[in-house]
Every structure is written in structure tokens, then in C-alpha cells.
PDB file of N, CA and C in Angstrom:
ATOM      1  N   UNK A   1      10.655 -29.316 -71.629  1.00  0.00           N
ATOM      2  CA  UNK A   1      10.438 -28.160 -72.490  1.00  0.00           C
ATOM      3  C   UNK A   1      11.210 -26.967 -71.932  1.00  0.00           C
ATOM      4  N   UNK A   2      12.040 -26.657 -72.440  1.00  0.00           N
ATOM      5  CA  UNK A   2      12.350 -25.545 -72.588  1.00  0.00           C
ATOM      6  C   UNK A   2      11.790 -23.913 -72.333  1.00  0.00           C
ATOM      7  N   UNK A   3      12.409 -23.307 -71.328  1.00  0.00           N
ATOM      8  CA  UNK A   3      11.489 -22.498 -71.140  1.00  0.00           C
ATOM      9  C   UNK A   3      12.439 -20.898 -70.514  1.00  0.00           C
ATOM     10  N   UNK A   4      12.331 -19.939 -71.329  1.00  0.00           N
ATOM     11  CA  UNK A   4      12.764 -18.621 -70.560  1.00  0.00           C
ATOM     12  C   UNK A   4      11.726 -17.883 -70.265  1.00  0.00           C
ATOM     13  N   UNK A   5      11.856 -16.909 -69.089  1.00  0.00           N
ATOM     14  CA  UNK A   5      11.083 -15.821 -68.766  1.00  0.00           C
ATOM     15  C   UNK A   5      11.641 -14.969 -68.560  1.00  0.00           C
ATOM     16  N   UNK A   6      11.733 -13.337 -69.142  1.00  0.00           N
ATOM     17  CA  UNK A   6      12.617 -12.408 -68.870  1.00  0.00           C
ATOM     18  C   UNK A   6      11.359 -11.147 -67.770  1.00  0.00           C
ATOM     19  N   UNK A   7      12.088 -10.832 -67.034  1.00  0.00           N
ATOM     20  CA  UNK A   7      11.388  -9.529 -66.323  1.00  0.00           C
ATOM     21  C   UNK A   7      12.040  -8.904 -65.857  1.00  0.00           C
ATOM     22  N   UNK A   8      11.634  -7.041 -65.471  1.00  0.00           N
ATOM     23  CA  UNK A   8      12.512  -6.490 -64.829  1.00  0.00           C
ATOM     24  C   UNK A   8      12.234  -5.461 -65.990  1.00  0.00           C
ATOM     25  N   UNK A   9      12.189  -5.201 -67.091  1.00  0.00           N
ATOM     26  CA  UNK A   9      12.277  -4.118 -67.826  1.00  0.00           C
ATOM     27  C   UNK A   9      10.999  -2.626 -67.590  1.00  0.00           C
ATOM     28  N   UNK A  10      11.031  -1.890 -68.092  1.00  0.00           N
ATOM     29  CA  UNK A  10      10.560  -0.545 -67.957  1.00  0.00           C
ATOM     30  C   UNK A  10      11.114   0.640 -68.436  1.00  0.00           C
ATOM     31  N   UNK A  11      10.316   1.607 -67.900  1.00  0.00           N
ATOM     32  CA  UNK A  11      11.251   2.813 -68.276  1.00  0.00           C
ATOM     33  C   UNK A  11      12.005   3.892 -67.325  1.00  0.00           C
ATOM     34  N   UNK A  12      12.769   3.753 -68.160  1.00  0.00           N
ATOM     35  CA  UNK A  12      13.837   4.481 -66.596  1.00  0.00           C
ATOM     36  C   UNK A  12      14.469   6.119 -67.605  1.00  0.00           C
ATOM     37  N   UNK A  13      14.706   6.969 -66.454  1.00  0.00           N
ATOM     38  CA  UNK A  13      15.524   8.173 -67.033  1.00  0.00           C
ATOM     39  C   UNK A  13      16.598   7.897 -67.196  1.00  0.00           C
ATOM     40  N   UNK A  14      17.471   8.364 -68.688  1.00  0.00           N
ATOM     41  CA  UNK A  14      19.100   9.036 -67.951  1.00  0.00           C
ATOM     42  C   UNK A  14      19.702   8.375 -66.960  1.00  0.00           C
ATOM     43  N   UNK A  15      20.935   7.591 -66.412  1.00  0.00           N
ATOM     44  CA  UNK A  15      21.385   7.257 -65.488  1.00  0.00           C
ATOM     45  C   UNK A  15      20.646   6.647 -64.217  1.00  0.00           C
ATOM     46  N   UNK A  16      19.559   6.400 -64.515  1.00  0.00           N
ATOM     47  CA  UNK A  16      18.809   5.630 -63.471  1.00  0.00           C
ATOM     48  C   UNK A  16      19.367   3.721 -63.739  1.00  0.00           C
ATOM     49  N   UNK A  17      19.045   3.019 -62.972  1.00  0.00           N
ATOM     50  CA  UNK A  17      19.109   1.453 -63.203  1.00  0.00           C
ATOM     51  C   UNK A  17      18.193   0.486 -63.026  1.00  0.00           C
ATOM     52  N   UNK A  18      18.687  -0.620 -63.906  1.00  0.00           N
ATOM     53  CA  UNK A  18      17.302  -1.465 -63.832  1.00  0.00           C
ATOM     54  C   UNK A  18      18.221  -2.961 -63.633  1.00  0.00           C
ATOM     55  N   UNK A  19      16.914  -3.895 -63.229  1.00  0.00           N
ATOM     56  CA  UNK A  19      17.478  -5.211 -63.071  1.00  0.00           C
ATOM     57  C   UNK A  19      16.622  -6.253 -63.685  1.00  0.00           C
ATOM     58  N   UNK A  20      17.292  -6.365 -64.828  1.00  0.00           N
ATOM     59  CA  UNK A  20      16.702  -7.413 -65.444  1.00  0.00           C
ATOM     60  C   UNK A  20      16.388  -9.116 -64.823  1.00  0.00           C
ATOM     61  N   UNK A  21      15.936  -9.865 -64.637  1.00  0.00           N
ATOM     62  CA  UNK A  21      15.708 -11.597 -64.580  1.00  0.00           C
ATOM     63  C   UNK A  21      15.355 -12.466 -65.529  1.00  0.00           C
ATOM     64  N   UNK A  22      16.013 -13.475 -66.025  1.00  0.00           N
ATOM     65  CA  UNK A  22      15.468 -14.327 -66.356  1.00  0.00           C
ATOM     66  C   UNK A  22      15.104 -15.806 -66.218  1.00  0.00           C
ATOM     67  N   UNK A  23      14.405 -15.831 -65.520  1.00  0.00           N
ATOM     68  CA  UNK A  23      14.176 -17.578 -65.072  1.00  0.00           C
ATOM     69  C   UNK A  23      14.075 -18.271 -65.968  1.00  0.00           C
ATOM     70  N   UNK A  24      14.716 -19.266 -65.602  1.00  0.00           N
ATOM     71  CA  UNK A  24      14.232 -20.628 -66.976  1.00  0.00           C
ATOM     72  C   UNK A  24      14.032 -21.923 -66.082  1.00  0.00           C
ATOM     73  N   UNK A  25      13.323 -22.946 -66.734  1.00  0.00           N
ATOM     74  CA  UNK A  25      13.035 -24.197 -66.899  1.00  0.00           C
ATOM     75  C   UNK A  25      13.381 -25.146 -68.120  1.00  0.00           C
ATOM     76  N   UNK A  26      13.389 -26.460 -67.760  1.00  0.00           N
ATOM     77  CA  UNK A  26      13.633 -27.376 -68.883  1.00  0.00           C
ATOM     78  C   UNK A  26      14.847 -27.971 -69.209  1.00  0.00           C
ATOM     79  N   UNK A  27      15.817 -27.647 -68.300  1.00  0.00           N
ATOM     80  CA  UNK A  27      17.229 -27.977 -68.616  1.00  0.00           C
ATOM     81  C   UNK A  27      18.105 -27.853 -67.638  1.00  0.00           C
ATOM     82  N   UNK A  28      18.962 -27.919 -67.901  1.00  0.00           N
ATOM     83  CA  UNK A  28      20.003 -28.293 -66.538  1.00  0.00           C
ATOM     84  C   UNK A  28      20.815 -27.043 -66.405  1.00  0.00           C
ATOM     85  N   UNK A  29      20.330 -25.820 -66.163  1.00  0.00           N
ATOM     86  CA  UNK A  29      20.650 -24.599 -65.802  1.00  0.00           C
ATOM     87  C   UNK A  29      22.058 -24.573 -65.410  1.00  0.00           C
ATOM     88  N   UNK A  30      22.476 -25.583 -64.326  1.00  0.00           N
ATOM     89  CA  UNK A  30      23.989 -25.048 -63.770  1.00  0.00           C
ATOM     90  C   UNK A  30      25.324 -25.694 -64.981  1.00  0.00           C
ATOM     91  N   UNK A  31      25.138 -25.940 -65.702  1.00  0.00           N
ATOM     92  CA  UNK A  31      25.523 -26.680 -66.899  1.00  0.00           C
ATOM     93  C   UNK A  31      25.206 -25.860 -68.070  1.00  0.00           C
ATOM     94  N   UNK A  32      25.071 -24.673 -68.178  1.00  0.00           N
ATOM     95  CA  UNK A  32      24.145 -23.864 -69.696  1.00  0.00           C
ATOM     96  C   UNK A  32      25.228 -22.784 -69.086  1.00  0.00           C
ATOM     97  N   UNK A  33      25.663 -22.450 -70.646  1.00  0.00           N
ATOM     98  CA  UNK A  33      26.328 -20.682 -70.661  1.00  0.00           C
ATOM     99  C   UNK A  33      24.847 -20.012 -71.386  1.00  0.00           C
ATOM    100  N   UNK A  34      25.096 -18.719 -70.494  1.00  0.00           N
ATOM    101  CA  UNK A  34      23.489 -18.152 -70.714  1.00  0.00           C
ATOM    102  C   UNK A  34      23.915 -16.715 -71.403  1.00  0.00           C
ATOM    103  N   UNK A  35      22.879 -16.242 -71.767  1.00  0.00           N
ATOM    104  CA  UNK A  35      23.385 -14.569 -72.469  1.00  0.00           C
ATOM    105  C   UNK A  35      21.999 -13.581 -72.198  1.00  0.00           C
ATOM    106  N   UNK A  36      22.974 -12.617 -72.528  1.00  0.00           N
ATOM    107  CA  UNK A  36      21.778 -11.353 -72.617  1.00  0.00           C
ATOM    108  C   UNK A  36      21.698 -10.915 -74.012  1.00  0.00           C
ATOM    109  N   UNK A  37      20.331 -10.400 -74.685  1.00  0.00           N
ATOM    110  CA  UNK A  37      20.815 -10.067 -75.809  1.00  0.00           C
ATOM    111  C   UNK A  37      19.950  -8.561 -76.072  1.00  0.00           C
ATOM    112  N   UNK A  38      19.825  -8.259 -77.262  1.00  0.00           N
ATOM    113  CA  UNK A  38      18.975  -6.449 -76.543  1.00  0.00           C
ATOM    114  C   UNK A  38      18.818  -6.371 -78.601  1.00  0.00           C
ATOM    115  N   UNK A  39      17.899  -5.889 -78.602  1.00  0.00           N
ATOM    116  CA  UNK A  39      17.425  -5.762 -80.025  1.00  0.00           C
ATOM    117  C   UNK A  39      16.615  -4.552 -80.405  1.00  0.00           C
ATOM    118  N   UNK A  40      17.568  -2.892 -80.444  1.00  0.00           N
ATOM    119  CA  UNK A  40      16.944  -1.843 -80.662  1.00  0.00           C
ATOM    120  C   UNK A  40      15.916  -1.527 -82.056  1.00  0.00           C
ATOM    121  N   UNK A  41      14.946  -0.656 -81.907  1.00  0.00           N
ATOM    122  CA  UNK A  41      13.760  -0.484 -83.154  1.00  0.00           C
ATOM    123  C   UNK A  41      14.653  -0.281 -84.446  1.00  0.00           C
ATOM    124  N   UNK A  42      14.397  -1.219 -85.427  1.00  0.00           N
ATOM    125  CA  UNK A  42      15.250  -0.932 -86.594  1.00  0.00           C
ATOM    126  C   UNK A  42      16.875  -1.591 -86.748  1.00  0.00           C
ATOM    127  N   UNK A  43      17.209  -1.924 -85.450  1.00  0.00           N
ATOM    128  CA  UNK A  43      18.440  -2.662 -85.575  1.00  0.00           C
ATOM    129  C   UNK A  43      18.772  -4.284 -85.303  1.00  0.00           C
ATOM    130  N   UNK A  44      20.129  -4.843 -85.726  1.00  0.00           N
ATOM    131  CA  UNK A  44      19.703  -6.241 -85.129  1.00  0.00           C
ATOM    132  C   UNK A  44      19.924  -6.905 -83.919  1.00  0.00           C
ATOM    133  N   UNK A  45      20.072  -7.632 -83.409  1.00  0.00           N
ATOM    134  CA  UNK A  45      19.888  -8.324 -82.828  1.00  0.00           C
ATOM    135  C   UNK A  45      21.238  -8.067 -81.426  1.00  0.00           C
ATOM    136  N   UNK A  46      22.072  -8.216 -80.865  1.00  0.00           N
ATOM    137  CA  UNK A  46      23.183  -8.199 -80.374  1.00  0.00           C
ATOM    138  C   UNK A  46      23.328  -8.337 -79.087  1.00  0.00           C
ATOM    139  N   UNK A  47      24.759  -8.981 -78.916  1.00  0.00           N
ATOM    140  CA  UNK A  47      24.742 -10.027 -77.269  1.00  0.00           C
ATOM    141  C   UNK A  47      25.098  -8.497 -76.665  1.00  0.00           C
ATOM    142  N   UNK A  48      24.580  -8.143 -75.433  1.00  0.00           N
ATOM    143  CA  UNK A  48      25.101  -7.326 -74.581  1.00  0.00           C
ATOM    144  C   UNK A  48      26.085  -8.013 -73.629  1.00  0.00           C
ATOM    145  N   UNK A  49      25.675  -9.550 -72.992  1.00  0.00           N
ATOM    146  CA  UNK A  49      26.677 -10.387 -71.769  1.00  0.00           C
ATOM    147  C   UNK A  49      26.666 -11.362 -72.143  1.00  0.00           C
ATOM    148  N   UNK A  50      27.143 -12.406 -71.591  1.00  0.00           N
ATOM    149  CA  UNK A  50      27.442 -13.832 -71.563  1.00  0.00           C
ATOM    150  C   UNK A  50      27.933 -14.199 -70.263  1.00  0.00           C
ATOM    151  N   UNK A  51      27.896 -15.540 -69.869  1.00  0.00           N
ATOM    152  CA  UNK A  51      28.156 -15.638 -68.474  1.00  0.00           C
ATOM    153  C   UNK A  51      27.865 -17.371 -68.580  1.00  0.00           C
ATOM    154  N   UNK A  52      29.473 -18.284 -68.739  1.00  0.00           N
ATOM    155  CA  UNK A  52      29.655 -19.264 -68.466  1.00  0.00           C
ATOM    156  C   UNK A  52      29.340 -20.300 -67.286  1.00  0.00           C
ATOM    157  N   UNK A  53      29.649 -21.716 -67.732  1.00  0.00           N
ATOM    158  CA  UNK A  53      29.221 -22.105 -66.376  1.00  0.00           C
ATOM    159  C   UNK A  53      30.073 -22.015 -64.744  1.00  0.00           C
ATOM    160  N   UNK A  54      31.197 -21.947 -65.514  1.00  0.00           N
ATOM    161  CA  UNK A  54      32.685 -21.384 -64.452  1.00  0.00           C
ATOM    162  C   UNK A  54      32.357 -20.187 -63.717  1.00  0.00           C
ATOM    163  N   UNK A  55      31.328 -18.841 -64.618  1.00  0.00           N
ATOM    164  CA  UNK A  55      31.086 -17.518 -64.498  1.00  0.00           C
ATOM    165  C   UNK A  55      32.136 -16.596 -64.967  1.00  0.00           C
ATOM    166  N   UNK A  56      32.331 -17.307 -66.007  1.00  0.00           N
ATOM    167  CA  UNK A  56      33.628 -16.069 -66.679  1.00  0.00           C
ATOM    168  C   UNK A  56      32.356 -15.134 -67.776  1.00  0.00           C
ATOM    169  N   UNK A  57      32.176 -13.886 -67.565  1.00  0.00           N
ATOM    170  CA  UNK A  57      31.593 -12.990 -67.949  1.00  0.00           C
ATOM    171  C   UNK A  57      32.388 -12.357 -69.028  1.00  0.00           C
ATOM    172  N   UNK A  58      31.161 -12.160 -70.620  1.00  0.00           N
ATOM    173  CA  UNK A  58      31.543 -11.393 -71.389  1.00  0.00           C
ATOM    174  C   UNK A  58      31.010 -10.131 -71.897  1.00  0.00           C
ATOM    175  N   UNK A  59      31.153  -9.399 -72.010  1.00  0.00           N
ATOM    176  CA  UNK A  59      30.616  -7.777 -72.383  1.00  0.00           C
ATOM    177  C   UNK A  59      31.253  -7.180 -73.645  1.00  0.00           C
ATOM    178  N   UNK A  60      29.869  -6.962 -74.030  1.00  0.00           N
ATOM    179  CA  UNK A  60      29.641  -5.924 -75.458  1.00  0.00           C
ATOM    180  C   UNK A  60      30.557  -4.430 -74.950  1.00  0.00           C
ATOM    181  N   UNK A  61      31.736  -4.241 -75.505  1.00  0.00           N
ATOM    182  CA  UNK A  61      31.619  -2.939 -75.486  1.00  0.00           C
ATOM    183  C   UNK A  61      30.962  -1.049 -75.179  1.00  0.00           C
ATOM    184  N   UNK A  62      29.921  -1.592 -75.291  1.00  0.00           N
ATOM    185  CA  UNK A  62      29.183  -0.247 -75.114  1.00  0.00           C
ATOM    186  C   UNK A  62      28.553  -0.315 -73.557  1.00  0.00           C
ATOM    187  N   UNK A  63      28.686  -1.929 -73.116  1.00  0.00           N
ATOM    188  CA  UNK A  63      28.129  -2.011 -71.489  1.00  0.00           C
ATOM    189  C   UNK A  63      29.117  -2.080 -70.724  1.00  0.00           C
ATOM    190  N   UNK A  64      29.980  -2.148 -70.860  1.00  0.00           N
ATOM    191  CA  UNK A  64      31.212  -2.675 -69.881  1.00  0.00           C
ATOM    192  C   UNK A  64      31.029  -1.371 -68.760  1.00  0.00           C
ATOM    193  N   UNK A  65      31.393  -2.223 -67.745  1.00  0.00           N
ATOM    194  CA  UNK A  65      31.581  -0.616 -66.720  1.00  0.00           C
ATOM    195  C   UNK A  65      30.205  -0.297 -66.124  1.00  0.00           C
ATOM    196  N   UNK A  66      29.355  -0.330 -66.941  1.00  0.00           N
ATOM    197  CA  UNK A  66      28.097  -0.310 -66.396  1.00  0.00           C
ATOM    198  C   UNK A  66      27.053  -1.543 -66.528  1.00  0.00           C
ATOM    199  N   UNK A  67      27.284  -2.550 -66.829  1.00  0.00           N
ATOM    200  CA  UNK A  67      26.071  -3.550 -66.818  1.00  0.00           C
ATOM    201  C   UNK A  67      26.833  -4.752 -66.113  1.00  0.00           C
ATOM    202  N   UNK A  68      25.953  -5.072 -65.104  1.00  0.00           N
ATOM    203  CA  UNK A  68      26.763  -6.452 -64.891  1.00  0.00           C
ATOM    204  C   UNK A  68      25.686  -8.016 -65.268  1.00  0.00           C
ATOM    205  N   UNK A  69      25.949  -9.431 -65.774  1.00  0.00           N
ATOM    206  CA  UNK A  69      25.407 -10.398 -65.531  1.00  0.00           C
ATOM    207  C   UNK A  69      26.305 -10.635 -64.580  1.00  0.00           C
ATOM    208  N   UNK A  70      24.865 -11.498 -63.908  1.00  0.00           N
ATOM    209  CA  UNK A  70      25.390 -12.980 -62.961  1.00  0.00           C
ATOM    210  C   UNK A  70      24.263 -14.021 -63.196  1.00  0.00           C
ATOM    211  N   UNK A  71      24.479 -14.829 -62.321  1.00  0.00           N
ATOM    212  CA  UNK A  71      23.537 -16.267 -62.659  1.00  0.00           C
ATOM    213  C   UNK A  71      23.312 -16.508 -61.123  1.00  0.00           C
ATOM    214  N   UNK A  72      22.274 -16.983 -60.870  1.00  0.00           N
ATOM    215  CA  UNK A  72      21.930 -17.984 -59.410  1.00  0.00           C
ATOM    216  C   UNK A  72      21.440 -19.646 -59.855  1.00  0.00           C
ATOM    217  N   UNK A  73      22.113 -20.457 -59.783  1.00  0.00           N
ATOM    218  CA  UNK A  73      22.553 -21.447 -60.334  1.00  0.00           C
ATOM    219  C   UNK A  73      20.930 -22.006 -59.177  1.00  0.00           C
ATOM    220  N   UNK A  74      20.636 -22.064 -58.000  1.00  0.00           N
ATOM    221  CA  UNK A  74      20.005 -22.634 -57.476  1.00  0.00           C
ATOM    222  C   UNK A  74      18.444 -22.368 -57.829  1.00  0.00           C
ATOM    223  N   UNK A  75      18.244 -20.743 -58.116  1.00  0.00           N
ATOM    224  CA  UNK A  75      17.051 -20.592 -58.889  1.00  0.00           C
ATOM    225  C   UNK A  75      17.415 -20.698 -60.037  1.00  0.00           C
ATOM    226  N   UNK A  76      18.293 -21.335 -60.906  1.00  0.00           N
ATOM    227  CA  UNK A  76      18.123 -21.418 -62.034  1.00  0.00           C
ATOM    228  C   UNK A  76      17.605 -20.331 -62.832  1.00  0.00           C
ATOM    229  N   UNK A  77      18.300 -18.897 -62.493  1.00  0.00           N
ATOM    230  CA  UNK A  77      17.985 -17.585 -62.758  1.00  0.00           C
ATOM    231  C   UNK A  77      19.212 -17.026 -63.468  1.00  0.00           C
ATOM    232  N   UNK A  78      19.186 -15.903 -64.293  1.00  0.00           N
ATOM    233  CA  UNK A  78      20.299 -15.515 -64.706  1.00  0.00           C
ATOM    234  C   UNK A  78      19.713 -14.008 -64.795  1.00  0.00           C
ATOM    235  N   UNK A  79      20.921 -13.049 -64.265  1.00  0.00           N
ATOM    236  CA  UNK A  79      20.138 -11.407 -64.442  1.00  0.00           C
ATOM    237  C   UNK A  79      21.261 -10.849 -64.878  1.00  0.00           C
ATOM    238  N   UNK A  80      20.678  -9.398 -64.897  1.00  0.00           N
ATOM    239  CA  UNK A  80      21.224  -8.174 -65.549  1.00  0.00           C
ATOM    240  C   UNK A  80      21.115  -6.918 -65.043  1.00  0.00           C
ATOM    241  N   UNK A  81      22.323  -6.510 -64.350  1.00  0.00           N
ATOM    242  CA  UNK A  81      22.154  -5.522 -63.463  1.00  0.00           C
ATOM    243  C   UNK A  81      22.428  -4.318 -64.401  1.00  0.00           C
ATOM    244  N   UNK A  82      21.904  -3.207 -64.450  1.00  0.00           N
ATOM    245  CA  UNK A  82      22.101  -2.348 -65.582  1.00  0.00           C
ATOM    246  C   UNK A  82      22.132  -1.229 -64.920  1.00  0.00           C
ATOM    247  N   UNK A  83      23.174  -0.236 -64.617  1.00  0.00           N
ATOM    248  CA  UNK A  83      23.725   0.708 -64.150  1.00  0.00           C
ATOM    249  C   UNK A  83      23.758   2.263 -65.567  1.00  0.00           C
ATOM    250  N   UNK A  84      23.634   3.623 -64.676  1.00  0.00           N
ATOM    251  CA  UNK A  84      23.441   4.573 -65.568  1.00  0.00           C
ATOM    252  C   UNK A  84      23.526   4.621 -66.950  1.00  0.00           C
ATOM    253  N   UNK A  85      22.233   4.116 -66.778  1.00  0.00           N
ATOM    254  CA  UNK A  85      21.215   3.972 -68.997  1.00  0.00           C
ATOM    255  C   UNK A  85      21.625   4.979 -69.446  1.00  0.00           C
ATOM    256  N   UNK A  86      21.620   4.759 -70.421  1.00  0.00           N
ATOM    257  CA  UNK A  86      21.748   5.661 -71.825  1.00  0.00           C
ATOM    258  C   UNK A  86      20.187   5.531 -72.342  1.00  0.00           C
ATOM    259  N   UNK A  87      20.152   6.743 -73.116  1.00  0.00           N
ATOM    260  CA  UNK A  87      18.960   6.655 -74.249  1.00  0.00           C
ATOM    261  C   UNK A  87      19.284   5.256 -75.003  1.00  0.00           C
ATOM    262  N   UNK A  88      20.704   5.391 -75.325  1.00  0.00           N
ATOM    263  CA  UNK A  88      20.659   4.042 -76.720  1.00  0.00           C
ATOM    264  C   UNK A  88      20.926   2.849 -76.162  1.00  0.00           C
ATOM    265  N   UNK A  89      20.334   2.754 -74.928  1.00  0.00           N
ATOM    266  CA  UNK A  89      20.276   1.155 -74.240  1.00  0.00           C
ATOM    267  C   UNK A  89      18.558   0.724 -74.453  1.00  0.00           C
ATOM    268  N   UNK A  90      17.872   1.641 -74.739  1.00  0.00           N
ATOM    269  CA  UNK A  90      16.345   1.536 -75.369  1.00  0.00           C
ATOM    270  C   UNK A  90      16.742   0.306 -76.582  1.00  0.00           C
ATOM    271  N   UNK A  91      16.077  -0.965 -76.120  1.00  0.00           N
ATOM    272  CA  UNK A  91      15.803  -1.914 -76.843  1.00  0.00           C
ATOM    273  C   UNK A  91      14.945  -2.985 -76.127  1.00  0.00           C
ATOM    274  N   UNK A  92      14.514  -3.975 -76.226  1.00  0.00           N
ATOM    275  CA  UNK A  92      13.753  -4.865 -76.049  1.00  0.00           C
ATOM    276  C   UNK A  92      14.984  -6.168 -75.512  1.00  0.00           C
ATOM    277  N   UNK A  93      15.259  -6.782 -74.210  1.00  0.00           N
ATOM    278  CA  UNK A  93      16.040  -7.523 -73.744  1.00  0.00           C
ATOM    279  C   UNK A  93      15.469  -8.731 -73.649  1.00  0.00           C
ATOM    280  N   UNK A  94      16.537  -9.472 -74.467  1.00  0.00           N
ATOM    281  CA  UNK A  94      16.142 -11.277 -74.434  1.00  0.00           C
ATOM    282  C   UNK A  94      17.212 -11.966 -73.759  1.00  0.00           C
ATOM    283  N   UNK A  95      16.645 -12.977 -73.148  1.00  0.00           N
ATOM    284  CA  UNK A  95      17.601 -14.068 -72.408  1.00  0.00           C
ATOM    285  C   UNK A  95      17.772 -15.139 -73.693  1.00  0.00           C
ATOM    286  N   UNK A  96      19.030 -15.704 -73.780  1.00  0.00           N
ATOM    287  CA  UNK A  96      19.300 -16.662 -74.198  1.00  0.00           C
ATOM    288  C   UNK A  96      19.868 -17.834 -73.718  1.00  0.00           C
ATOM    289  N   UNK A  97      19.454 -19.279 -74.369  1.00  0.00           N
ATOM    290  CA  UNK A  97      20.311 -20.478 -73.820  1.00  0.00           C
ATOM    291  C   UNK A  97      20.123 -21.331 -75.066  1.00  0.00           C
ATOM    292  N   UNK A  98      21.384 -21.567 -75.536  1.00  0.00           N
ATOM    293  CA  UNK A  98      21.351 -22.108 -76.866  1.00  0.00           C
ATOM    294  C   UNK A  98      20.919 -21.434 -77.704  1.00  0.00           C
ATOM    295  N   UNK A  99      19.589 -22.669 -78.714  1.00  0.00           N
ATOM    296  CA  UNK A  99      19.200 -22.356 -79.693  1.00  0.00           C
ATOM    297  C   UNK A  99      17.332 -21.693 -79.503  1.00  0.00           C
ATOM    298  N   UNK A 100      17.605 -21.505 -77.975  1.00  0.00           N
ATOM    299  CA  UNK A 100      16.308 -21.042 -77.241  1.00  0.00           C
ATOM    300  C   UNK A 100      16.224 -19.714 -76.876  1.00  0.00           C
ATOM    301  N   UNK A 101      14.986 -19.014 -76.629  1.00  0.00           N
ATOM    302  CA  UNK A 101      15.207 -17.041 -76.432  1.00  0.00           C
ATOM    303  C   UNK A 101      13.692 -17.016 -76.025  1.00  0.00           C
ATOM    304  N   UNK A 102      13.512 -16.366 -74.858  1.00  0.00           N
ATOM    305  CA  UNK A 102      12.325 -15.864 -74.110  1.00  0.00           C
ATOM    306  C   UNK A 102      12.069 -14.584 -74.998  1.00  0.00           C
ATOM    307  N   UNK A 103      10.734 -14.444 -74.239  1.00  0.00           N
ATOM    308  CA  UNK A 103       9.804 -13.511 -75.061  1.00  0.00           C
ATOM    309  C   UNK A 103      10.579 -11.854 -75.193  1.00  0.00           C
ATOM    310  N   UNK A 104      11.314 -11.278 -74.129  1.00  0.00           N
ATOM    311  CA  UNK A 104      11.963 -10.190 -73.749  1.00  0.00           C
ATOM    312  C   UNK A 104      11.189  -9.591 -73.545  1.00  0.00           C
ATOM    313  N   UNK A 105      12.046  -8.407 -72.593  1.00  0.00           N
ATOM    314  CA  UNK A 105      11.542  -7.086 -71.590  1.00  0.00           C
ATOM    315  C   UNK A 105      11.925  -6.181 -72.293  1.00  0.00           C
ATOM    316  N   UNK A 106      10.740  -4.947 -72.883  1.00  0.00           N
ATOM    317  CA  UNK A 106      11.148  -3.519 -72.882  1.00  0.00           C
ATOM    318  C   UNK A 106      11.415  -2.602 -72.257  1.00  0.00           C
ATOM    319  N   UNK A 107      12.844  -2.371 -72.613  1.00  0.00           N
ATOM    320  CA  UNK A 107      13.625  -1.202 -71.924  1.00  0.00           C
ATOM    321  C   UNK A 107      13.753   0.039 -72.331  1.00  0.00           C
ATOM    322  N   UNK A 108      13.347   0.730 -71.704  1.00  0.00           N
ATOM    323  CA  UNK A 108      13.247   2.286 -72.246  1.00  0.00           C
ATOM    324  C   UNK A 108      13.779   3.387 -71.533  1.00  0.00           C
ATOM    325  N   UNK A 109      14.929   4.271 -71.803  1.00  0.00           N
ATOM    326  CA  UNK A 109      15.705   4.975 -71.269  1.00  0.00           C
ATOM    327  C   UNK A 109      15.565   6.208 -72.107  1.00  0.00           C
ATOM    328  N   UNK A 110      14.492   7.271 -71.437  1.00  0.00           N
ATOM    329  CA  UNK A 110      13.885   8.376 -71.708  1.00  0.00           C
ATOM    330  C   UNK A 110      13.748   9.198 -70.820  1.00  0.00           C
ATOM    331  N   UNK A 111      14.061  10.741 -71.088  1.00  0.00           N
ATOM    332  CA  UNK A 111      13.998  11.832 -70.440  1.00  0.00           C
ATOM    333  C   UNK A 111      12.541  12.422 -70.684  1.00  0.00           C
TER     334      UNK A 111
END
């Protein structure tokens, strides 16, 4: 069974940082391209990273520069290092693998 867990979210000011995790079970982790995805109130859905099994990393535009994924292949973990927030990084962060998506962490970037 299939299984994500995302943690790490909260609320942070303005340029503060956070570090997202998501552990998973159920599958063969070092073999899975994994993603981040972030789903603000009222908007849809959208990949912020990606991060192959090689580790070739992809970024949304609006994170580049400041967000990094990586993966730890041995915990079968994949995170999200998130460097000076914006207000409009306020969304709710899901891990993805496949056609699978953990519950997500709310992120809130408020003065």
C-alpha cells in the first residue's frame, strides 16, 4: 500500500524558511520520480519541484532560486527546502508519486 506523509509545514514570516518532508512507504522509492505540489485557497493545483531518479531537479518558476528538492533514497524521504517565503507561497503542500498524493502540510507565510 501505498503511502505518503508530508510534514514540516507552519507559519512562517516574510523571508523566514521552512523544510518540508515527505516520507513514503509501499514502493520502491529509489526507482520513483517524486514531486512537490502546493495548492493555494481558490486556486489549482500546481507542481512547485520534481526530482528524478538520476536527481535531475525541476522548478516552477516562481521557486527557482529559492526552494530546493532533494530525496534521501535510504529513508525513502523526499523534502523541500524553502528559502525567503513570500506571502503567495501560502498554500497547502502535497507530495506526489504517480497517481498517489499525501494528505499535505499548511504553509502559511504571514506578517
Amino acid at each position: 500500500q501505498v503511502r505518503l506523509v508530508e510534514s514540516g509545514g507552519g507559519l512562517v514570516q516574510p523571508g523566514e524558511s521552512l523544510r518540508l518532508s515527505c516520507a513514503t512507504s509501499g514502493f520502491i522509492f529509489s526507482l520513483s520520480e517524486m514531486g512537490w505540489y502546493r495548492q493555494g485557497l481558490g486556486k489549482q493545483r500546481e507542481l512547485v519541484a520534481s526530482i528524478t531518479i538520476s536527481g535531475y531537479k525541476k522548478y516552477a518558476d516562481s521557486v527557482k532560486d529559492r526552494f530546493t528538492i532533494s530525496r534521501d533514497n535510504a529513508k525513502s524521504a523526499v523534502y523541500l527546502q524553502m528559502n525567503s517565503l513570500k506571502p503567495e507561497d501560502t498554500a497547502v503542500y502535497y507530495c506526489r508519486f504517480g497517481n498517489w498524493w499525501g494528505q499535505g502540510t499548511q504553509v502559511t507565510v504571514s506578517s
